[in-house]
N, C-alpha and C. Protein backbone atom coordinates (compact mmCIF):
# COMPACT_ATOMS: atom_id res chain seq x y z
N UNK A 1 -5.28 11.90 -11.79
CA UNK A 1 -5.72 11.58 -10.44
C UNK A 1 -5.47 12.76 -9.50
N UNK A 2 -4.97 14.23 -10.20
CA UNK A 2 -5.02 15.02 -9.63
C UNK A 2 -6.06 15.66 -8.24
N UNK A 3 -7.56 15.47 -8.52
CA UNK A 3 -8.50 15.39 -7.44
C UNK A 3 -9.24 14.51 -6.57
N UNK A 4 -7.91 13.51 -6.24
CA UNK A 4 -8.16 11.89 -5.72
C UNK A 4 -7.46 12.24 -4.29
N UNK A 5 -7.96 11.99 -3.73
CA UNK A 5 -7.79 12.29 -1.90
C UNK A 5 -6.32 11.65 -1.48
N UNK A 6 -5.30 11.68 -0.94
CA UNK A 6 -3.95 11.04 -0.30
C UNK A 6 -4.53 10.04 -0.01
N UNK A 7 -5.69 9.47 0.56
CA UNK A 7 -5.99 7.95 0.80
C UNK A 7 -6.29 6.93 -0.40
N UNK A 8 -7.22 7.94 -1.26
CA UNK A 8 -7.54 7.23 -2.34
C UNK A 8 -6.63 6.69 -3.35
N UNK A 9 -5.46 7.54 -3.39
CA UNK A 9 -3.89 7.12 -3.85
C UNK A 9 -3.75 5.53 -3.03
N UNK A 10 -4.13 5.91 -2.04
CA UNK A 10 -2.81 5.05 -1.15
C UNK A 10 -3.86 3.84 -1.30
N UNK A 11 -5.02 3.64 -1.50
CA UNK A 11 -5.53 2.53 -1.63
C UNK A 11 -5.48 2.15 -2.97
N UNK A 12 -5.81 2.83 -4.13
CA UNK A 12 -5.25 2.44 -5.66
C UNK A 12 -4.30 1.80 -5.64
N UNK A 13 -2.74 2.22 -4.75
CA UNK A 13 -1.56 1.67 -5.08
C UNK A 13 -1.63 0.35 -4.52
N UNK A 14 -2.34 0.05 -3.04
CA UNK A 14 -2.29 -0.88 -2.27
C UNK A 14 -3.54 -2.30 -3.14
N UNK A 15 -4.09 -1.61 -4.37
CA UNK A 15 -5.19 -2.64 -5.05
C UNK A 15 -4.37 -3.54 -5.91
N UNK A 16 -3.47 -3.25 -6.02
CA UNK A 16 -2.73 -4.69 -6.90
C UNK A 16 -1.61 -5.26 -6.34
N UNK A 17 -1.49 -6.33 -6.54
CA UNK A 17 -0.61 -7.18 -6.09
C UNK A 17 1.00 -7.41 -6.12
N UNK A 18 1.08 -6.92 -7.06
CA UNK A 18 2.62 -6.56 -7.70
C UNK A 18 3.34 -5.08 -6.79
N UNK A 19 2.19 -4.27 -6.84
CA UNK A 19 2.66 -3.10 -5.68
C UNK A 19 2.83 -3.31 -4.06
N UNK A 20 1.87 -4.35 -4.05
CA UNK A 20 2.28 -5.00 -2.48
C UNK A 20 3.47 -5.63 -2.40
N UNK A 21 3.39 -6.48 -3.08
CA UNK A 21 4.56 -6.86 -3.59
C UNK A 21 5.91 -6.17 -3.38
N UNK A 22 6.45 -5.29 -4.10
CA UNK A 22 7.21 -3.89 -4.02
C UNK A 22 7.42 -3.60 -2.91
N UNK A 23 5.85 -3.04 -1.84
CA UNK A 23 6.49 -2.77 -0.71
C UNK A 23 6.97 -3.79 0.31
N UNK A 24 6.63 -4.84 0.64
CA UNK A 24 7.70 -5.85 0.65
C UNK A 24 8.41 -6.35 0.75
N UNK A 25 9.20 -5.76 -0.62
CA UNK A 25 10.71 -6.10 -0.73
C UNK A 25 11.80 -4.58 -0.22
N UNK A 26 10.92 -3.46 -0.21
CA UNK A 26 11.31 -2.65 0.12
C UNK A 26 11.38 -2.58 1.76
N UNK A 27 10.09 -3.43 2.35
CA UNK A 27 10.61 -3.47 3.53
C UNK A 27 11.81 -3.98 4.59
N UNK A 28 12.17 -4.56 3.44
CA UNK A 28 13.48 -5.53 3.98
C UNK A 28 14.68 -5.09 3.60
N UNK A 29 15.03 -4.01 2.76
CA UNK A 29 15.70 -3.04 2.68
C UNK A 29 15.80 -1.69 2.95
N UNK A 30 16.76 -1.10 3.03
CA UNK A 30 16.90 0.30 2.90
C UNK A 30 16.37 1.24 1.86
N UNK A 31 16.96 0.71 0.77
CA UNK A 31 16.66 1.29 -0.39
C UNK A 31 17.14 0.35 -1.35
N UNK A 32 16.54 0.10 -2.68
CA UNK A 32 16.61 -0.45 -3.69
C UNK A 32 16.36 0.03 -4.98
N UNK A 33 17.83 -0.31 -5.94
CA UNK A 33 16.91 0.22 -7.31
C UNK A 33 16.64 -0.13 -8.13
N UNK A 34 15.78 0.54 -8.72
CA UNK A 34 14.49 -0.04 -9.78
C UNK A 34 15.01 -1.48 -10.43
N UNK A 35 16.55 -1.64 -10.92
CA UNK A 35 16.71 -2.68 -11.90
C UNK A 35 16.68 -3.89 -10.99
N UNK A 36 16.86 -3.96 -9.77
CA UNK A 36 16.68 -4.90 -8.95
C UNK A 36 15.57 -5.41 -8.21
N UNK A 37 14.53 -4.24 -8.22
CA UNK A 37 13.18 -4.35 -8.01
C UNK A 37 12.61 -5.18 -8.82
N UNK A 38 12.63 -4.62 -10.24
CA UNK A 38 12.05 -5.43 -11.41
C UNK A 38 12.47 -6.74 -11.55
N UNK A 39 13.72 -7.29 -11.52
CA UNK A 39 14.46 -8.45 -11.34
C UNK A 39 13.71 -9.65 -10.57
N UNK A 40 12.88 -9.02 -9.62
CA UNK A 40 12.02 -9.74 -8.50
C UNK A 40 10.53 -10.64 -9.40
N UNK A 41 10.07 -10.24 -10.44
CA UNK A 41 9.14 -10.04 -11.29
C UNK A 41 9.77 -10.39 -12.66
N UNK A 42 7.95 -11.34 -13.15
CA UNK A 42 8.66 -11.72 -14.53
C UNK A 42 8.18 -10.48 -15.51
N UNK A 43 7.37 -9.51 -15.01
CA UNK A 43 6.91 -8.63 -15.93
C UNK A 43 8.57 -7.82 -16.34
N UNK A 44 7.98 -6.93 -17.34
CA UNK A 44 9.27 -6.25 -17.73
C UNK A 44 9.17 -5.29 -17.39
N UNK A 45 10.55 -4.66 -16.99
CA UNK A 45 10.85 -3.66 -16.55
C UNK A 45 10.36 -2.44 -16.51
N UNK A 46 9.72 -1.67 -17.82
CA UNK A 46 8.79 -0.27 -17.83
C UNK A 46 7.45 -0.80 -17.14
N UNK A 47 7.07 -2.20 -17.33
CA UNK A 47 5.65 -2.28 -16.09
C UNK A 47 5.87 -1.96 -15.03
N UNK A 48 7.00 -1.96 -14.16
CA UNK A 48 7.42 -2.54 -12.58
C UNK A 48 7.77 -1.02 -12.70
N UNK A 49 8.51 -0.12 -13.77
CA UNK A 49 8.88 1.13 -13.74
C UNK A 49 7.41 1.88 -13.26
N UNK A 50 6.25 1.60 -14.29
CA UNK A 50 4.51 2.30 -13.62
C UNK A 50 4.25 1.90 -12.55
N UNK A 51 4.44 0.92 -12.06
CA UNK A 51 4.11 0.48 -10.51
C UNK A 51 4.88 1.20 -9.57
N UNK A 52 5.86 1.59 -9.92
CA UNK A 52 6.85 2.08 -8.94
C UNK A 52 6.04 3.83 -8.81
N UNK A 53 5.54 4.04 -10.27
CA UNK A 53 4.86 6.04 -10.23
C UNK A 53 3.79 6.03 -9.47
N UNK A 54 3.29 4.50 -9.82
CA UNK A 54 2.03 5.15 -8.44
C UNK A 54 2.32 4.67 -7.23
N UNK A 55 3.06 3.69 -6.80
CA UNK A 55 3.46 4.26 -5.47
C UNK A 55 4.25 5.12 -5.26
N UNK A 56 4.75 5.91 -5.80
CA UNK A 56 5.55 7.27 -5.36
C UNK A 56 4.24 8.38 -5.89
N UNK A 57 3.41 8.31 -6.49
CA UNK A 57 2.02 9.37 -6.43
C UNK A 57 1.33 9.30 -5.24
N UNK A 58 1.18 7.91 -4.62
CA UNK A 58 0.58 7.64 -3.35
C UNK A 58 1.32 8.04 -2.12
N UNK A 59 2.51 8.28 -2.71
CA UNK A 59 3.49 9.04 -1.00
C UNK A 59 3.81 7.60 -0.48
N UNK A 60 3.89 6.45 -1.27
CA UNK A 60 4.39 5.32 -0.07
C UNK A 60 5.80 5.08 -0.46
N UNK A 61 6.73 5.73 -1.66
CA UNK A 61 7.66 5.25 -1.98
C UNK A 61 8.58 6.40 -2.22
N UNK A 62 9.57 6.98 -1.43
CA UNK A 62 10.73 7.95 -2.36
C UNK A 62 11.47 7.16 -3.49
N UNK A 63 11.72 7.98 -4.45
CA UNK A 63 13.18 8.08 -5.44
C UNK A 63 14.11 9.12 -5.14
N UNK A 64 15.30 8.62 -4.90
CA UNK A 64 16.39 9.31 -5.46
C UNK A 64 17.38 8.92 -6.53
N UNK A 65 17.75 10.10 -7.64
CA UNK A 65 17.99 9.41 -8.73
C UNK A 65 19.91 9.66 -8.62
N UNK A 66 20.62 8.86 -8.95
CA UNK A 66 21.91 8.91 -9.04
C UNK A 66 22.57 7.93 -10.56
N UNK A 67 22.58 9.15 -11.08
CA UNK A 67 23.68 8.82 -12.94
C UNK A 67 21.50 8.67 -13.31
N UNK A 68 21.94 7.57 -13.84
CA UNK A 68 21.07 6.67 -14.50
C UNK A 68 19.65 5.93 -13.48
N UNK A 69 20.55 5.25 -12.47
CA UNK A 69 19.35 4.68 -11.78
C UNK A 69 18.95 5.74 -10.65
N UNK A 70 17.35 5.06 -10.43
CA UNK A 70 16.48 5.34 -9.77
C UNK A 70 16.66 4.60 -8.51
N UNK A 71 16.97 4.70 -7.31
CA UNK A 71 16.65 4.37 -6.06
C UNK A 71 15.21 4.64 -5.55
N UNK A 72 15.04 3.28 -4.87
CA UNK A 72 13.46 3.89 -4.45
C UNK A 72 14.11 3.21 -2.55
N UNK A 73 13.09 4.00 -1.92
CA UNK A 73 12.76 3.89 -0.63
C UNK A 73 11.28 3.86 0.31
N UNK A 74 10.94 2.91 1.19
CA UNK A 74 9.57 3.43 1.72
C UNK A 74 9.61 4.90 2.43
N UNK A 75 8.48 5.40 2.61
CA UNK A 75 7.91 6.95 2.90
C UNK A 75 7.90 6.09 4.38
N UNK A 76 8.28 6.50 5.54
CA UNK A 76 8.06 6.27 6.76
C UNK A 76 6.93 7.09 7.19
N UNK A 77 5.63 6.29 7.69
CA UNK A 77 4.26 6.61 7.68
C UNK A 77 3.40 6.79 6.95
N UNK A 78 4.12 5.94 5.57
CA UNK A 78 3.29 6.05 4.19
C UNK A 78 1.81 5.76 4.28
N UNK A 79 1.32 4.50 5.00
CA UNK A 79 0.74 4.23 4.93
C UNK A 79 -0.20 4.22 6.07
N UNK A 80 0.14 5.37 7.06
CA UNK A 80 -0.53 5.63 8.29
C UNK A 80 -1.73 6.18 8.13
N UNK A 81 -2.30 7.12 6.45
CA UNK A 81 -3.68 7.63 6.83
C UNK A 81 -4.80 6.08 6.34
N UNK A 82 -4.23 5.39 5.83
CA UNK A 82 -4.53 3.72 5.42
C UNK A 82 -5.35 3.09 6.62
N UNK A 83 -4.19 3.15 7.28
CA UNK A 83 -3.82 2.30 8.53
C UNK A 83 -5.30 2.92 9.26
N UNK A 84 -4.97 4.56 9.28
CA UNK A 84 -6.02 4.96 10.06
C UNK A 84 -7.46 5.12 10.06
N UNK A 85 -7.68 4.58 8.56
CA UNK A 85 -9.24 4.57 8.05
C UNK A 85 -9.64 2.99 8.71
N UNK A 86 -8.76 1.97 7.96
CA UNK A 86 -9.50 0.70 7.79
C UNK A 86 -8.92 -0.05 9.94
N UNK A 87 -8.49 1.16 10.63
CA UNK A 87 -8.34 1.35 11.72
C UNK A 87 -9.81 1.26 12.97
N UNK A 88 -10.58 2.36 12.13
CA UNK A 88 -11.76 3.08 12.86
C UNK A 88 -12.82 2.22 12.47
N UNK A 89 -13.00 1.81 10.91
CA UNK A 89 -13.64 0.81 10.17
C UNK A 89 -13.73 0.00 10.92
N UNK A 90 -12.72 -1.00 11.02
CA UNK A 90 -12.80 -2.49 11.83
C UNK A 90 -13.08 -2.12 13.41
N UNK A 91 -13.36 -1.14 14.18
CA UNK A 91 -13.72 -1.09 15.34
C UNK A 91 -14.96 -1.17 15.08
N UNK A 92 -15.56 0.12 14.03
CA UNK A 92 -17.40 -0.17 13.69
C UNK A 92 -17.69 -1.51 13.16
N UNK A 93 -17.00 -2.22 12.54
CA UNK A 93 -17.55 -3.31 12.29
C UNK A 93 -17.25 -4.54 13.38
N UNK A 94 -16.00 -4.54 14.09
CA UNK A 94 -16.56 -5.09 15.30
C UNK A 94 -17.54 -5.28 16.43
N UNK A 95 -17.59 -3.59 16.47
CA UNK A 95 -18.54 -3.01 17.18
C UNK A 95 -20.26 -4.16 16.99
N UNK A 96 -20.20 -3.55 15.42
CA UNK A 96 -21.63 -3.88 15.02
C UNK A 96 -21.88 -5.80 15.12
N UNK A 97 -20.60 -6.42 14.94
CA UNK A 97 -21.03 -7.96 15.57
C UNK A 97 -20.77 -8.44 16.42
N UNK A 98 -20.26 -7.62 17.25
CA UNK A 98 -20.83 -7.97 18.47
C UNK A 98 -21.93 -8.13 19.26
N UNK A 99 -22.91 -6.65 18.97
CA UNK A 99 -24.30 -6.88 19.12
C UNK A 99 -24.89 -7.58 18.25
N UNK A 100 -24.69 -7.59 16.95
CA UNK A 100 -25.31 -8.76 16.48
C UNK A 100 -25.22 -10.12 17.01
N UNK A 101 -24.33 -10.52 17.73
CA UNK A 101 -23.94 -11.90 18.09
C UNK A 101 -24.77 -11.75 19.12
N UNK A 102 -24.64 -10.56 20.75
CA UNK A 102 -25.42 -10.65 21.50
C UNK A 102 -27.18 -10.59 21.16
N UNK A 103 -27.54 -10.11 20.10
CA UNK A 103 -28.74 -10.24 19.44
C UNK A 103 -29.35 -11.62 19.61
N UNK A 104 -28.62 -12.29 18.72
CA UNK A 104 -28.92 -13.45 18.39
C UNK A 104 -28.84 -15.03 19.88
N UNK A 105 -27.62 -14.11 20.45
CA UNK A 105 -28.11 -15.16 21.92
C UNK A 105 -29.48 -14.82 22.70
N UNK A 106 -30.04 -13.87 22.75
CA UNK A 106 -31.06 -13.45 22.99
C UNK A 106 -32.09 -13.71 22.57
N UNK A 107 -31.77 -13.84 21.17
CA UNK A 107 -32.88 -14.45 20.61
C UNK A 107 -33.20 -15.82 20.74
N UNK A 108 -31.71 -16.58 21.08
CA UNK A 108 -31.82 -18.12 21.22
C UNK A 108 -31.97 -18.89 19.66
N UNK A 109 -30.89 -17.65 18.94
CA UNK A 109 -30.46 -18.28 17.47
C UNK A 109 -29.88 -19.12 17.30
């Protein structure tokens, strides 16, 4: 996924449910690690371990590693170029039904 845009990451990670998930539980903490993440989930542990690489490929999740475990943390503004697409989006698509709505009173739809 080397030539996949920082958004296109950040929406891959944000397409499944288990990664929403993740962030989440991360939001309600500081930091958490991995064996307690997974704990949350009946999948096993090396699944919840790949979920965790692509949100840290997507920039929404740090690790820091200490002995053995992995600490993970949210990226503060991880998800701001996200935020800022489906941001501009929902104004054009407001935009656009609105006149459609005024259209249609006009028309006496």
């Amino acid at each position: 996924m080397d030539s996949i845009s920082p958004l296109d990451h950040a929406f891959h990670a944000l397409g499944n449910g288990t990664r929403r998930a993740i962030i989440r539980f991360l939001e309600k903490e500081e930091e958490l690690p991995a064996g307690e993440i997974a704990g949350h989930f009946a999948s096993a542990v090396p699944t919840i371990s790949k979920h965790l690489k692509v949100l840290q490929a997507a920039g929404l999740v740090t690790v820091r590693k200490e002995g053995r475990i992995r600490y993970y943390a949210l990226v503060p503004g991880g998800l701001a170029p996200a935020r800022s697409w489906m941001e501009r989006h929902q104004k054009l698509w407001s935009g656009n039904l609105d006149r459609l709505a005024d259209y249609l009173d006009e028309q006496d739809i």
